[in-house]
Protein backbone atom coordinates (compact mmCIF):
# COMPACT_ATOMS: atom_id res chain seq x y z
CA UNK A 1 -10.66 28.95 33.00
CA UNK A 2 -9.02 30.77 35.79
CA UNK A 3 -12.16 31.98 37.02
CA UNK A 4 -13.81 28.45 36.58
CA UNK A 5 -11.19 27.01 38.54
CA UNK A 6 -11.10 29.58 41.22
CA UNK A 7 -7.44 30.19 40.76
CA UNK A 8 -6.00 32.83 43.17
CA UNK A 9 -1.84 32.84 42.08
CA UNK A 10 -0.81 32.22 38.63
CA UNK A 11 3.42 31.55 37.83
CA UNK A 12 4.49 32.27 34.81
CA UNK A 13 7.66 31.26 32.82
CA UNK A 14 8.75 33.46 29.91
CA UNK A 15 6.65 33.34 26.73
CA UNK A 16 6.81 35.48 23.94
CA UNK A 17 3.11 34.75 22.51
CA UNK A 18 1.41 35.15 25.51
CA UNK A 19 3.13 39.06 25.67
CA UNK A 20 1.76 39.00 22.16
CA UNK A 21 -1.70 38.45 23.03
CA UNK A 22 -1.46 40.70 26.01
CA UNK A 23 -2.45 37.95 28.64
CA UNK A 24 -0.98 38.85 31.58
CA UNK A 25 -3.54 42.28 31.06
CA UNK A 26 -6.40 39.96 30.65
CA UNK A 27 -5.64 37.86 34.03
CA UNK A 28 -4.65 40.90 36.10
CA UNK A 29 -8.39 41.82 35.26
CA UNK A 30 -9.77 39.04 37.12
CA UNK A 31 -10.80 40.17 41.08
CA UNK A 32 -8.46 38.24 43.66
CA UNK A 33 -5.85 36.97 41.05
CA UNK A 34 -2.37 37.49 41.49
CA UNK A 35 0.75 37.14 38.59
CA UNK A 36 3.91 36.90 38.81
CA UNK A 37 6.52 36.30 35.79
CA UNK A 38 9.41 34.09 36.81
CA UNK A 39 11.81 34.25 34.62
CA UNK A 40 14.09 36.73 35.81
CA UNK A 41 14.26 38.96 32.80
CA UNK A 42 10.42 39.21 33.06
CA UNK A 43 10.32 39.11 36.51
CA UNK A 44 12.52 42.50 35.92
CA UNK A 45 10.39 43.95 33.45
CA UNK A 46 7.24 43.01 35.46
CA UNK A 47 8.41 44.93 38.77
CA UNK A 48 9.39 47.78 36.57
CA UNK A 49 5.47 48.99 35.96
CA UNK A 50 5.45 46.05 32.87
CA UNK A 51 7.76 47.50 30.63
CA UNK A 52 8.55 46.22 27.71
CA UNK A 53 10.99 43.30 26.51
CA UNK A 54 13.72 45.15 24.16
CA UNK A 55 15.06 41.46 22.85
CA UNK A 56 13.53 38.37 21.69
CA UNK A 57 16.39 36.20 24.23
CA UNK A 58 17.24 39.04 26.44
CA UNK A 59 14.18 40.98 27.18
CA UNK A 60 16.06 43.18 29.82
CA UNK A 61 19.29 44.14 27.77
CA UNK A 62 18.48 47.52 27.90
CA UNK A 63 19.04 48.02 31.53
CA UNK A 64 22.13 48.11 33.80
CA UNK A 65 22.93 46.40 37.34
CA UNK A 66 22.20 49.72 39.03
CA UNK A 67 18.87 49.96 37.37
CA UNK A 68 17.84 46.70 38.23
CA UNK A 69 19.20 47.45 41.96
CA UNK A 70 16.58 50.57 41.98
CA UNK A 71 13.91 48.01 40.88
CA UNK A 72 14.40 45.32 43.63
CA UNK A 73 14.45 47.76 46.25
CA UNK A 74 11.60 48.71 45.88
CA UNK A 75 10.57 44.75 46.83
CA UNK A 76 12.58 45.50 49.92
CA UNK A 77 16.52 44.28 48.42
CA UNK A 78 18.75 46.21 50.80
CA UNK A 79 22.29 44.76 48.97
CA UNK A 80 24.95 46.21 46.28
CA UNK A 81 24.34 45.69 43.05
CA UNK A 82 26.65 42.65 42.22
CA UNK A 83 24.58 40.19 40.34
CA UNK A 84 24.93 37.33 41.93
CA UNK A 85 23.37 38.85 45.42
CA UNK A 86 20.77 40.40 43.12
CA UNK A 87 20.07 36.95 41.69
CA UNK A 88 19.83 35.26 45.17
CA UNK A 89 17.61 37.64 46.39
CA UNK A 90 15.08 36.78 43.04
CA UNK A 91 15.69 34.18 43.92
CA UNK A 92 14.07 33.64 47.62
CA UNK A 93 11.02 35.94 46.13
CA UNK A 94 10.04 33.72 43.32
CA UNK A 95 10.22 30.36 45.75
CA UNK A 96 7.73 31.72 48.20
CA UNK A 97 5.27 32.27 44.55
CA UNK A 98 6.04 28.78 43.27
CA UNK A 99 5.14 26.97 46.20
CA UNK A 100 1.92 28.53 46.63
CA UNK A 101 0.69 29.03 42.98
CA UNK A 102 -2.53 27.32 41.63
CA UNK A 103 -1.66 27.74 37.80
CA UNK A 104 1.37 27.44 36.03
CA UNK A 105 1.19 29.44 32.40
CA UNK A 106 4.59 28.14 30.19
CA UNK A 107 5.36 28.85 26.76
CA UNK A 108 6.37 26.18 23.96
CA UNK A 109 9.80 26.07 22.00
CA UNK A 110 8.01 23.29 19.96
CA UNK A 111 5.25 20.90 20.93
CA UNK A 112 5.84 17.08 19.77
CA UNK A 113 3.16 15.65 17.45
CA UNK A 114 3.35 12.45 18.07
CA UNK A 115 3.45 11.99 21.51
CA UNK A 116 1.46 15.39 23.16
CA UNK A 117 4.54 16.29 24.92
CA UNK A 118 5.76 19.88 25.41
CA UNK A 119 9.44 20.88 24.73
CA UNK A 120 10.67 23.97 26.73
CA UNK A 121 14.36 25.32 26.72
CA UNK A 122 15.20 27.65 29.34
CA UNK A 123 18.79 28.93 31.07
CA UNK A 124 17.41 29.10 34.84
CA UNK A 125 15.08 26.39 35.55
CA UNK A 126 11.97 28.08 36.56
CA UNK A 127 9.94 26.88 34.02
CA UNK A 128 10.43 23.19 35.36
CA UNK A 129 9.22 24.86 38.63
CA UNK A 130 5.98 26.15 36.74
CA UNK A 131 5.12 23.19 35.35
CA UNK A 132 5.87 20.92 38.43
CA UNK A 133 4.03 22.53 41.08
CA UNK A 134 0.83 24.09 40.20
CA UNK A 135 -2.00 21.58 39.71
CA UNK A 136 -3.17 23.54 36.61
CA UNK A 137 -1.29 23.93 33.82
CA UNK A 138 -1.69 26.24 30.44
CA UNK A 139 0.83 25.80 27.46
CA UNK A 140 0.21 28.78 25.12
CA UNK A 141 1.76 28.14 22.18
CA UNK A 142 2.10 29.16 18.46
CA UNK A 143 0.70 27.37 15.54
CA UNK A 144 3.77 27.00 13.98
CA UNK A 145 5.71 25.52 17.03
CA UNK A 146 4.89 22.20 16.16
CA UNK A 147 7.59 19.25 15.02
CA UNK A 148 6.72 15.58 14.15
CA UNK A 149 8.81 13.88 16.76
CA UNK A 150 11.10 13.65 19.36
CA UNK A 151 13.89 13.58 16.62
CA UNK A 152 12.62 16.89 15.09
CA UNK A 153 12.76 18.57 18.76
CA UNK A 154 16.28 17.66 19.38
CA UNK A 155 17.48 18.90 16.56
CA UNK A 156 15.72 22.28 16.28
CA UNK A 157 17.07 22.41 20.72
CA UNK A 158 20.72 22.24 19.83
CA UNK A 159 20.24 24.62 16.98
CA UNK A 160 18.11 26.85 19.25
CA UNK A 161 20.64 26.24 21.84
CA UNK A 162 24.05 27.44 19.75
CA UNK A 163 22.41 30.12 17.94
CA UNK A 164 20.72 31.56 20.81
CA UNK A 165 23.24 31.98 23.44
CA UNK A 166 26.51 29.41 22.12
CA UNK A 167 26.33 26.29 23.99
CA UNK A 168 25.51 23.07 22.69
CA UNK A 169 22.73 22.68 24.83
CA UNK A 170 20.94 24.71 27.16
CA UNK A 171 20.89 24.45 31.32
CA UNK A 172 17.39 23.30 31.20
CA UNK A 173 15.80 21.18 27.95
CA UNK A 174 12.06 19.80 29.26
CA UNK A 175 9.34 17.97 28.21
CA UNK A 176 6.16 17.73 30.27
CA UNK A 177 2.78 16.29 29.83
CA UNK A 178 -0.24 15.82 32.63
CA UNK A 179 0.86 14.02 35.22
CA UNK A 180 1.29 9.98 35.01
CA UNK A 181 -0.52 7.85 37.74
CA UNK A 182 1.76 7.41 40.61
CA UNK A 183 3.94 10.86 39.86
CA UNK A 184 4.15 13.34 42.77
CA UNK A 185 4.58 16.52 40.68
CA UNK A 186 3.20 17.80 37.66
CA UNK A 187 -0.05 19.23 36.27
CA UNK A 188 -3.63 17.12 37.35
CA UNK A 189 -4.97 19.34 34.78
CA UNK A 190 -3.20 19.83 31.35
CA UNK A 191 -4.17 22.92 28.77
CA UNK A 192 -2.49 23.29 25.73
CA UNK A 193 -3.85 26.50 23.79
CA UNK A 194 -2.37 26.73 20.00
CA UNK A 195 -2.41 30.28 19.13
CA UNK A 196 -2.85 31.30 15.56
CA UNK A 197 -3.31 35.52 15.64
CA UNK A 198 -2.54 36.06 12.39
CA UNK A 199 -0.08 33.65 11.32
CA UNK A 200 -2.38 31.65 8.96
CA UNK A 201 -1.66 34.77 7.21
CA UNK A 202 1.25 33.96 5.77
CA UNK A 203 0.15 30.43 4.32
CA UNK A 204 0.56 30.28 0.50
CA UNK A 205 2.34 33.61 0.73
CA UNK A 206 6.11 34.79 0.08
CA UNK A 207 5.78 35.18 3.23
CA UNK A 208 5.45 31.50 4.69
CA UNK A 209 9.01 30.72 5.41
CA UNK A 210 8.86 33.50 8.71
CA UNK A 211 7.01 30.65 10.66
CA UNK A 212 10.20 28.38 10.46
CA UNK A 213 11.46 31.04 13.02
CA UNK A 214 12.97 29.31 16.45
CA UNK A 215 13.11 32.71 18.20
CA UNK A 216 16.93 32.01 18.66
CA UNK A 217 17.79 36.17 18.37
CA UNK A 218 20.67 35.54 15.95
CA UNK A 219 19.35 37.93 13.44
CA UNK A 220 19.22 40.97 16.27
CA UNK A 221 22.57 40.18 17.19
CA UNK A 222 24.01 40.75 14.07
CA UNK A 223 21.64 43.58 13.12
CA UNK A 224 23.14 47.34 12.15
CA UNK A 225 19.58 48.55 12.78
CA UNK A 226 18.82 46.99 15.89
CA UNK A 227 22.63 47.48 17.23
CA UNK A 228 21.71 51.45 16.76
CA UNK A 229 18.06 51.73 18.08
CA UNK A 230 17.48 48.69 20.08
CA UNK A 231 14.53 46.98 20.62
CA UNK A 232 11.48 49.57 21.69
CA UNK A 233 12.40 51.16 18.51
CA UNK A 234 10.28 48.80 16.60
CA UNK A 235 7.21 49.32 18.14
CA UNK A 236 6.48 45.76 18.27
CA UNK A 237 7.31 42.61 20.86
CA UNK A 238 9.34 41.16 17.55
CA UNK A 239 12.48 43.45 17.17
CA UNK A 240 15.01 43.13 14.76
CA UNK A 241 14.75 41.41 11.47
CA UNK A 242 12.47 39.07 12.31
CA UNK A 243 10.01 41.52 13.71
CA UNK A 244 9.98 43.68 10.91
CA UNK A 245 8.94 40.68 8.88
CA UNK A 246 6.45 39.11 11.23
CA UNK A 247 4.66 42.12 12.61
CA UNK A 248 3.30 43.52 9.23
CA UNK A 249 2.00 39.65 8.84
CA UNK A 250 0.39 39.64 12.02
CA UNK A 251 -1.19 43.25 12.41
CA UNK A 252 -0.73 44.69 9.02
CA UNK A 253 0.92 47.24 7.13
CA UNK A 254 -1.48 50.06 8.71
CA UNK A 255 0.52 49.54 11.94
CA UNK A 256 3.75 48.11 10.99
CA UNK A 257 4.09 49.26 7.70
CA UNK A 258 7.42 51.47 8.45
CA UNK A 259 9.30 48.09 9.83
CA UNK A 260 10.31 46.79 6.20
CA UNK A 261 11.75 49.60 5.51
CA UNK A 262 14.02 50.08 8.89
CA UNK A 263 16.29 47.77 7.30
CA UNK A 264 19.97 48.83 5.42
CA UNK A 265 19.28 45.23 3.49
CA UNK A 266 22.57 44.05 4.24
CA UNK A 267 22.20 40.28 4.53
CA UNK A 268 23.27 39.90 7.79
CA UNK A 269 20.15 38.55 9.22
CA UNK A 270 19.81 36.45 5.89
CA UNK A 271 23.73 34.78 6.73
CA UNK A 272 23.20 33.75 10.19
CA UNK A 273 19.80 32.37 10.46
CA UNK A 274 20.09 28.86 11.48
CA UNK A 275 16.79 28.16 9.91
CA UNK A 276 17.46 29.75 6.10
CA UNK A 277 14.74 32.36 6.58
CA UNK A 278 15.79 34.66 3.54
CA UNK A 279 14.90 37.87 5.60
CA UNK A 280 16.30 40.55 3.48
CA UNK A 281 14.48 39.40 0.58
CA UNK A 282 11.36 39.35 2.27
CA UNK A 283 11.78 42.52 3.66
CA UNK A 284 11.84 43.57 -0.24
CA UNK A 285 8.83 41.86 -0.54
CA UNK A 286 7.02 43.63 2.10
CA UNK A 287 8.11 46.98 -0.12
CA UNK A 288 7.18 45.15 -2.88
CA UNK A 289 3.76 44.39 -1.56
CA UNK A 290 3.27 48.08 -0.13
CA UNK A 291 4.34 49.58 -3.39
CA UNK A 292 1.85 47.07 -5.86
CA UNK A 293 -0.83 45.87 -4.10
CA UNK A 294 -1.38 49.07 -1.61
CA UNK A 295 -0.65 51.71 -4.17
CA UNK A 296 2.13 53.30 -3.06
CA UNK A 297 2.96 56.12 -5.19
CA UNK A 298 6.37 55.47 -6.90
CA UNK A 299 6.26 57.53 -9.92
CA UNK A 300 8.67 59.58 -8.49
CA UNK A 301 10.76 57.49 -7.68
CA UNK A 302 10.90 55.83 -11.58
CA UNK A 303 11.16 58.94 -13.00
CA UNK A 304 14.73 58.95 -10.91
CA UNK A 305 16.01 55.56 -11.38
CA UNK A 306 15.53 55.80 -15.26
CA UNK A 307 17.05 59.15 -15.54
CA UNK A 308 20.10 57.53 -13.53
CA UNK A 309 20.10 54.80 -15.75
CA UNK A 310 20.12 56.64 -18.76
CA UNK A 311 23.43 58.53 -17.49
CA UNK A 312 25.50 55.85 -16.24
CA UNK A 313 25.06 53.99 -19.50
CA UNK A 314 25.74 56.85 -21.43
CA UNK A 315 30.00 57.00 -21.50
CA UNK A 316 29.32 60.76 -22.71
CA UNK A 317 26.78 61.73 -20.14
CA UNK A 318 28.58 60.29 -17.34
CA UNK A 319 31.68 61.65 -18.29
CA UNK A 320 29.92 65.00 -18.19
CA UNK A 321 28.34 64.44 -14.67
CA UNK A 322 31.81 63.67 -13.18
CA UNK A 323 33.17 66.83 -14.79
CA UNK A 324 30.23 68.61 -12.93
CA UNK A 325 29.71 67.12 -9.89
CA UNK A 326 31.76 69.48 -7.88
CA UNK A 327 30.01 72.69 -8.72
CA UNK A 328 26.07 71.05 -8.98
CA UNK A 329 26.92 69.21 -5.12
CA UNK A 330 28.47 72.43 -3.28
CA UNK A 331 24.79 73.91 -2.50
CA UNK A 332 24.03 70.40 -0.37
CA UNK A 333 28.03 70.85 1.02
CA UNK A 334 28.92 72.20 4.12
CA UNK A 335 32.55 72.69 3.96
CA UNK A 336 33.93 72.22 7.63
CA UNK A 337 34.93 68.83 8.45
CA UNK A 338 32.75 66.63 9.74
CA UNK A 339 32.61 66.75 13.59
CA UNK A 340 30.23 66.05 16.09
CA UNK A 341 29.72 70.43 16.49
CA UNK A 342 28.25 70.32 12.26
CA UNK A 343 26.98 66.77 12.45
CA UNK A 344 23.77 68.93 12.60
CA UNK A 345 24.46 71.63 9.59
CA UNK A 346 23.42 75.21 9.39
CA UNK A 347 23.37 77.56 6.52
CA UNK A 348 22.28 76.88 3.05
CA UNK A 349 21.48 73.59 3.43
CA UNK A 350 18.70 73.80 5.39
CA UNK A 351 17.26 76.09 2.78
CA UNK A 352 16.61 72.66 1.00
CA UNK A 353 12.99 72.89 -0.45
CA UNK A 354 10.26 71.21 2.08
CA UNK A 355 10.24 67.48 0.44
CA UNK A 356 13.91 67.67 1.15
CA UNK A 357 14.33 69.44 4.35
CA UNK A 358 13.61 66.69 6.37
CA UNK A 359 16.77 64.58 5.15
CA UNK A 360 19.43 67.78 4.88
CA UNK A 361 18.41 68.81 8.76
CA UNK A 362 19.95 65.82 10.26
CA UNK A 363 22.82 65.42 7.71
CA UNK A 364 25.51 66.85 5.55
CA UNK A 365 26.61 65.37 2.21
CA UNK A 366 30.84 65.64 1.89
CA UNK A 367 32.62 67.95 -0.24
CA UNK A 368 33.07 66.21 -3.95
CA UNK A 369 36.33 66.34 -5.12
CA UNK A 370 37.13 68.57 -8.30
CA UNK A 371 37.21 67.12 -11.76
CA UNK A 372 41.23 67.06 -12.05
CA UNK A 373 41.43 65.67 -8.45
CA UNK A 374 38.98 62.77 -8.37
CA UNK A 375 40.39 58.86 -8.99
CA UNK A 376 39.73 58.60 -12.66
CA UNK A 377 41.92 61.43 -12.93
CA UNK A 378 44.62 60.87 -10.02
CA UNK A 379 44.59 57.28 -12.22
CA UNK A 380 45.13 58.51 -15.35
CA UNK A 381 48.15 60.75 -14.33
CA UNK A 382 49.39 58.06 -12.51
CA UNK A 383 49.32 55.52 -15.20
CA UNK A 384 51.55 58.31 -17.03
CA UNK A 385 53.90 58.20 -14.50
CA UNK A 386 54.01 55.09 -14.46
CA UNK A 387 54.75 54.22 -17.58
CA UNK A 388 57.37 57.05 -17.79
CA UNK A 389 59.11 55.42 -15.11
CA UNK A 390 59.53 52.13 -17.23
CA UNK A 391 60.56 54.11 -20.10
CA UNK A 392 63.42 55.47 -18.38
C-alpha cells in the first residue's frame, strides 16, 4: 500500500502488534520511505539503533535520564538531562514529522463492532496527531481487540486506565474513523488491518482466556520474575506473565518453550489481573502440555515425587529422615555464612555429579540443624518446660 500510494514519511504511534510482526523492518525496506515512532518511549528506543521495548506500558524502563540524554544528542539536544527539557526538545522533533507525514500507522486498544470506530488510549497525545494529519491511515490491530459497543469500550478504558498506570482515565481516550464530509482533519483514506499471527491458536484451547488480555502491564508489575530479570530476559516483545503465556501460543514451544517455566507460580499475576486471566494455572498447563503431548521425559521426576510421598506419609520413615538429615545434607553444605564472598561456593560441592553441577555452582544449600536442635525437638522440650512451670 505504501508503495501504491507513493508514500514518502510514515508517523507512527505506539503499537505492540505491529513490533510483533516486525513492520517497521518491512517499511524501512521500501526505497525513499522514511519512519519515525512517536510515542516517546518508541521514539527512544527507535533512535537507540531499534532496541527493544523491555515493558508492555513502559517500553523504555530500562534506561535512565542520562542514557536517554546520550541518545538525543546524538539528534543534536545540547541540554541537561532534566526531563522536562528532554521532553520539549522531543517534542519540537516529532512536530516537524507530523506535519509533513503522508501515513499515519496507529495501534487499537479495542475496535467497536458496531459502529467501525477505533478506540485508542494513550498518555501524550501523539496518536491523535497520527491519525489527524496524514491523509492515509493504517489501524493494525489484533483479532481479539474487538468489543460490541461503545459501552464495552468504556468499560474495558477505565479498567485499562487504573490498572495500567492508576488514574481513572487516561490523558488521551480517542475514537477515529475516515474522515466525515465537511471535517478538516482526519484520514481521506481509512485501513483497518486485523491481525491474527497465531492467535486463532488458542480457540477451543485451555488456552483461550489469554486473548481477554488489555495489555494493561499489571501482571509485570507485580511479577518476582520480571522484577529480577526485566523484560529482554524473555526473549519475546510479551514479558512477564503474560508473555510467557502468549508467546508459546503464538510461535510455539520450539522457541518459547523455556517461558512457562520462568515462573515461581506464585499467583501474583493471577490476583491482579483486571480481566481474570488465571495465568499461573495456565502456565501449568503449558508444562502440562510440554510434558504429555511433546513427550517430555518425566520418569525421573515420578520416580522422586513417589519416593517423597511414600516418606512423608510414613510417621516411621519420616521420623527417620529428620533424625538423618543433618549428616546425609552436610556434603551439599558449605558451612560459612552466607555472604555475598560464598554466594558462589567452592569445595565439595562443586564435586556434585554432572546432572547436578549445574544447580550447586550458583548456590549453596544451608546447614540443617541437628536432630536434638531442630523445632520438633526445641518443641517438645519446651512443652516440658512448660508444663513444669504450671506444676510448680
Amino acid at each position: 500500500m505504501a508503495e501504491e500510494k507513493q508514500v514518502h514519511h510514515v508517523v507512527k504511534s505506539k503499537s505492540m502488534v505491529t513490533t510483533e510482526i516486525d513492520l517497521d523492518k518491512e517499511l524501512l525496506k521500501i526505497p525513499g520511505l522514511s519512519l519515525l515512532e512517536t510515542d516517546l518511549a518508541e521514539f527512544i528506543l527507535q533512535e537507540d539503533d531499534w532496541d527493544e521495548p523491555t515493558h508492555i506500558v513502559f517500553p523504555t524502563l530500562h534506561k535512565n535520564r542520562n542514557q536517554i540524554r546520550t541518545i538525543f544528542q546524538k539528534l543534536g539536544y545540547t541540554g541537561d538531562n532534566d526531563p522536562q527539557h528532554l521532553a520539549r526538545f522531543a517534542r519540537k522533533y516529532l512536530r516537524a514529522s507530523f506535519l509533513k507525514a503522508d501515513m499515519g500507522i496507529t495501534g487499537c486498544n479495542f475496535g467497536v463492532a458496531d459502529s467501525g470506530l477505533i478506540n485508542l488510549v494513550t498518555n501524550e497525545g501523539n496518536a491523535d496527531l497520527v491519525m489527524a494529519i496524514p491523509k492515509t491511515q493504517v489501524v493494525v490491530m489484533g483479532m481479539e481487540r474487538l468489543v460490541p459497543s461503545l459501552k464495552e469500550a468504556e468499560v474495558l478504558d477505565n479498567m485499562l486506565a487504573r490498572s495500567a498506570v492508576g488514574q481513572k482515565l487516561t490523558s488521551y481516550c480517542s475514537f477515529s474513523t475516515r474522515q466525515v464530509s465537511g471535517e478538516s482533519d482526519g484520514p481521506e483514506d481509512f485501513y483497518v488491518v486485523i491481525v491474527d499471527n497465531g492467535r486463532s491458536n488458542a480457540l477451543g484451547t485451555p488456552f483461550e482466556p489469554v486473548l481477554q488480555c488489555i495489555r494493561c502491564g499489571a501482571c509485570l508489575n507485580v511479577c518476582p520474575v520480571y522484577r529480577h530479570i526485566g523484560g529482554h530476559g524473555y526473549g519475546s516483545i510479551y514479558p512477564g506473565p503474560i508473555g510467557a503465556v502468549l508467546s508459546p501460543v503464538l510461535r510455539g514451544y520450539e522457541q518459547f518453550g523455556d517461558l512457562p517455566f520462568a515462573s515461581s507460580l506464585c499467583g501474583a499475576c493471577t490476583e491482579t489481573c483486571p480481566v481474570r486471566i488465571p495465568l499461573h494455572e495456565l502456565l501449568i498447563k503449558h508444562r502440562e502440555v510440554m510434558m504429555n503431548k511433546l513427550h517430555t521425559d518425566k520418569s525421573f521426576n515420578n520416580v522422586i515425587m513417589k519416593g517423597i510421598g511414600v516418606a512423608t506419609s510414613t510417621p516411621a520413615m519420616f521420623r527417620m529422615a529428620l533424625t538423618a538429615d543433618h549428616v546425609a545434607m552436610a556434603p551439599l553444605t558449605k558451612h560459612a555464612p552466607i555472604t555475598v564472598e560464598n554466594e558462589y561456593p567452592e569445595g565439595i560441592i562443586r564435586k556434585a555429579p554432572s546432572m547436578a553441577k549445574g544447580w550447586t555452582d550458583v548456590r549453596d544449600l544451608p546447614e540443617m540443624p541437628k536432630h536434638s536442635e531442630n523445632f520438633r525437638s526445641w518443641f517438645k522440650q519446651h512443652h516440658k518446660e512448660q508444663e513444669a512451670k504450671q506444676d510448680d
